[in-house]
Protein backbone atom coordinates (compact mmCIF):
# COMPACT_ATOMS: atom_id res chain seq x y z
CA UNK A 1 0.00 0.00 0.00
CA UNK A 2 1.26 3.31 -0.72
CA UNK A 3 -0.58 6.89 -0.09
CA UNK A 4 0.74 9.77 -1.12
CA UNK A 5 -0.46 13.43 -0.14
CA UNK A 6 1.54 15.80 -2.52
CA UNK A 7 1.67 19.48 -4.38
CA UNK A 8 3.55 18.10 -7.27
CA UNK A 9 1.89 17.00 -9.91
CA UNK A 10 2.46 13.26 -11.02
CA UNK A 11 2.86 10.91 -13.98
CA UNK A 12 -0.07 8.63 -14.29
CA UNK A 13 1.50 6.41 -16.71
CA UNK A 14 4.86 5.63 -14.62
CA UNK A 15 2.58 5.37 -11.39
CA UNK A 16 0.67 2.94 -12.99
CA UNK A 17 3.68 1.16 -14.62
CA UNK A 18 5.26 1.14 -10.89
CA UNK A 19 2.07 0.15 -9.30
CA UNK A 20 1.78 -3.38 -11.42
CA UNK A 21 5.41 -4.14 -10.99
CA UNK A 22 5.91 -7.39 -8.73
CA UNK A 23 2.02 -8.13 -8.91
CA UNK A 24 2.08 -11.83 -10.34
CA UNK A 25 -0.88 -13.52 -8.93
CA UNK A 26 -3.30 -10.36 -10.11
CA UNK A 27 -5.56 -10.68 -12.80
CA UNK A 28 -6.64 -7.07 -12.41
CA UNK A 29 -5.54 -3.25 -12.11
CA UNK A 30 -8.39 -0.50 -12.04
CA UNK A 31 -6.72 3.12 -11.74
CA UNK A 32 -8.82 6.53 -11.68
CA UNK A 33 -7.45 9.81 -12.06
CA UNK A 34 -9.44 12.54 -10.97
CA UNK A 35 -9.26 16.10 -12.44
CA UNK A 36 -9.85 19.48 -11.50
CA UNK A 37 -12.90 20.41 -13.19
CA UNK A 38 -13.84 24.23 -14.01
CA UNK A 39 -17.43 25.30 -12.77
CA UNK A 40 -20.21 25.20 -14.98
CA UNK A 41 -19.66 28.86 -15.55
CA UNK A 42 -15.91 28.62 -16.95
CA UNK A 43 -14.97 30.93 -14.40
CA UNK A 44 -12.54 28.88 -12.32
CA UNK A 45 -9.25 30.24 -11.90
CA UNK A 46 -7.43 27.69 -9.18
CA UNK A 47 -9.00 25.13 -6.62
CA UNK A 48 -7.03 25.68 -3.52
CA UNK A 49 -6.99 22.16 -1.31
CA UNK A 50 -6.02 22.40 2.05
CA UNK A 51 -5.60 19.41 4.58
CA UNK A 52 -3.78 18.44 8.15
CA UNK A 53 -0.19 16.58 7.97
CA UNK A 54 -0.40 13.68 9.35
CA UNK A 55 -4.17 13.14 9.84
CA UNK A 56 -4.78 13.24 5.99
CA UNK A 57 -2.02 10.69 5.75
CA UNK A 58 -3.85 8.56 8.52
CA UNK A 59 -7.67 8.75 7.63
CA UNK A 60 -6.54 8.10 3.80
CA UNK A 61 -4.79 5.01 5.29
CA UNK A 62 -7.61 3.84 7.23
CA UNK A 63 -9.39 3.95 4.15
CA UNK A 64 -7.41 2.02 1.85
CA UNK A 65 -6.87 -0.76 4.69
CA UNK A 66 -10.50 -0.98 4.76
CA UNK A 67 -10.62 -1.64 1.07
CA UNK A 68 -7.92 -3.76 1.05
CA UNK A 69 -9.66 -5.89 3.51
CA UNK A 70 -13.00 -6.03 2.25
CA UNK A 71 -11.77 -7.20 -1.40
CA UNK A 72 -8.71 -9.00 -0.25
CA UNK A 73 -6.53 -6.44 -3.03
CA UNK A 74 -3.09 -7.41 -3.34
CA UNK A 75 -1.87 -3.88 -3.33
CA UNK A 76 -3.38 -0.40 -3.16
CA UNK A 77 -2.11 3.45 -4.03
CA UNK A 78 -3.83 6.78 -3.15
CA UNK A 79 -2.19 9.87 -4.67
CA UNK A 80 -3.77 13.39 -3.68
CA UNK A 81 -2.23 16.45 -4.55
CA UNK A 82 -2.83 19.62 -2.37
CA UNK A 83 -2.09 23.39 -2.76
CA UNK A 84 -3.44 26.33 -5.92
CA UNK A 85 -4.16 23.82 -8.95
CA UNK A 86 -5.33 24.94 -12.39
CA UNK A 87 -8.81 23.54 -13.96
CA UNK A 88 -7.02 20.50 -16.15
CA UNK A 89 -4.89 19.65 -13.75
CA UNK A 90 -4.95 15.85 -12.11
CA UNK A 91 -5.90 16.62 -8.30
CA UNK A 92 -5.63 12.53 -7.30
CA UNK A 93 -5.11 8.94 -8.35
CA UNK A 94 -6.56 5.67 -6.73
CA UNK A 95 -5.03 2.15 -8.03
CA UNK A 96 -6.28 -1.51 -6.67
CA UNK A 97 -5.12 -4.67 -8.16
CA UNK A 98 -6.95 -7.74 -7.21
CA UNK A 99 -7.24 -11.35 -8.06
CA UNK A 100 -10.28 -10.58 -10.13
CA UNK A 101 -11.56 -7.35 -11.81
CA UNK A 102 -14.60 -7.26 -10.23
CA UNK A 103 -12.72 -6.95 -6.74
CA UNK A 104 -10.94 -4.48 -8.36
CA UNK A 105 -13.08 -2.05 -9.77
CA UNK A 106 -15.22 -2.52 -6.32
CA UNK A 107 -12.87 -1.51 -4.19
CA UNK A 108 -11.60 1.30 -6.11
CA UNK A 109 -15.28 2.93 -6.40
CA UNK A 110 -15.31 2.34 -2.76
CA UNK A 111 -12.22 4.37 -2.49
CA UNK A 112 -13.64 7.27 -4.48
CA UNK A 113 -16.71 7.41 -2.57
CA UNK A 114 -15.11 7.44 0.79
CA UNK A 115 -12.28 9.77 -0.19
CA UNK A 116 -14.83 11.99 -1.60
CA UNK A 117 -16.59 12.54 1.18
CA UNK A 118 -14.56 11.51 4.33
CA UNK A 119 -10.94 12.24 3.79
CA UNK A 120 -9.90 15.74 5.38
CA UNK A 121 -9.31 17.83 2.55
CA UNK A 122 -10.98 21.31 2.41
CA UNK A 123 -11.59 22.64 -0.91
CA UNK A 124 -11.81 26.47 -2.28
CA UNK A 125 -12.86 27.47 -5.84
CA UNK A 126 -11.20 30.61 -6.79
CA UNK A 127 -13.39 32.18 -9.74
CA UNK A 128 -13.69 35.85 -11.25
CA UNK A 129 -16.47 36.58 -9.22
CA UNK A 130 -14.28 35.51 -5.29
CA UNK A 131 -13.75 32.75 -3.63
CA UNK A 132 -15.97 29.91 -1.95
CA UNK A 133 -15.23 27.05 -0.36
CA UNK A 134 -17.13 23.91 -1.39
CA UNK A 135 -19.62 22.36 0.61
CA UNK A 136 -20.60 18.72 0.74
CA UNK A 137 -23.06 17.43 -1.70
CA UNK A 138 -25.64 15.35 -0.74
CA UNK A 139 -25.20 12.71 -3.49
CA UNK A 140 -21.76 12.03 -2.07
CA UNK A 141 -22.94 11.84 1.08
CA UNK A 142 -26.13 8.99 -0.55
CA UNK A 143 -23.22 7.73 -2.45
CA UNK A 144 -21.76 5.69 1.24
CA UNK A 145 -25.16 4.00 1.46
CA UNK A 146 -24.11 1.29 -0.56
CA UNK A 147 -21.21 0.41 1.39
């Protein structure tokens, strides 16, 4: 398992190469890359993401053990970047590799739920207009029914 909380940016093509190195009884890999999306307006300058040292680390961690334990995963890797990043630019990266894809692609949904709506990172849209910080959405939050 490795989790990463970063401001540089990162390589999703060597991550992924790293991540399935050494993996020889895994019949699957599912990777996501999220992105920094501009608002519906096209007015977003930066996202700002904030977070604690240390508790980030450890409530991402929890997280990924859970997974790991739920879909017996071979290996896991959460990468999520923090700081002023541009609308374009990857924000995070979740990789599982299981046995069997369907493992796989469970537990990594899992992991975007959960780190969508529980891991400690505060978010601020910067726009033309100010700044805001983003509030929760209630289809995240209906999103951890299902687990």
């Amino acid at each position: 398992m490795r989790i990463l909380v970063q401001s540089e940016s990162f390589d999703v093509g060597a991550e992924t190469a790293q991540f399935a190195q050494g993996h020889e009884n895994v019949g699957a890999l599912v990777t996501f890359t999220g992105i920094v999306r501009n608002n519906d307006a096209g007015t977003l300058t930066e996202m700002q993401i904030e977070h604690y040292p240390g508790m980030t680390e450890k409530a991402l961690t929890t997280i990924a053990t859970e997974a790991q334990t739920r879909w017996k995963l071979q290996d896991v890797l959460v990468i999520h970047r923090h700081g002023d990043l541009a609308p374009g630019e990857m924000i995070m990266m979740v990789a599982t590799a299981a046995r069997h894809r369907k493992a796989a692609f469970e537990a990594a949904d899992f992991l975007m739920d959960y780190l969508k709506s529980r891991a400690p990172f505060w978010k601020r849209e910067i726009t033309s207009e100010g700044a805001e910080w983003v509030a929760a959405k209630d289809d995240d939050e209906e999103a951890l029914k299902r687990w």
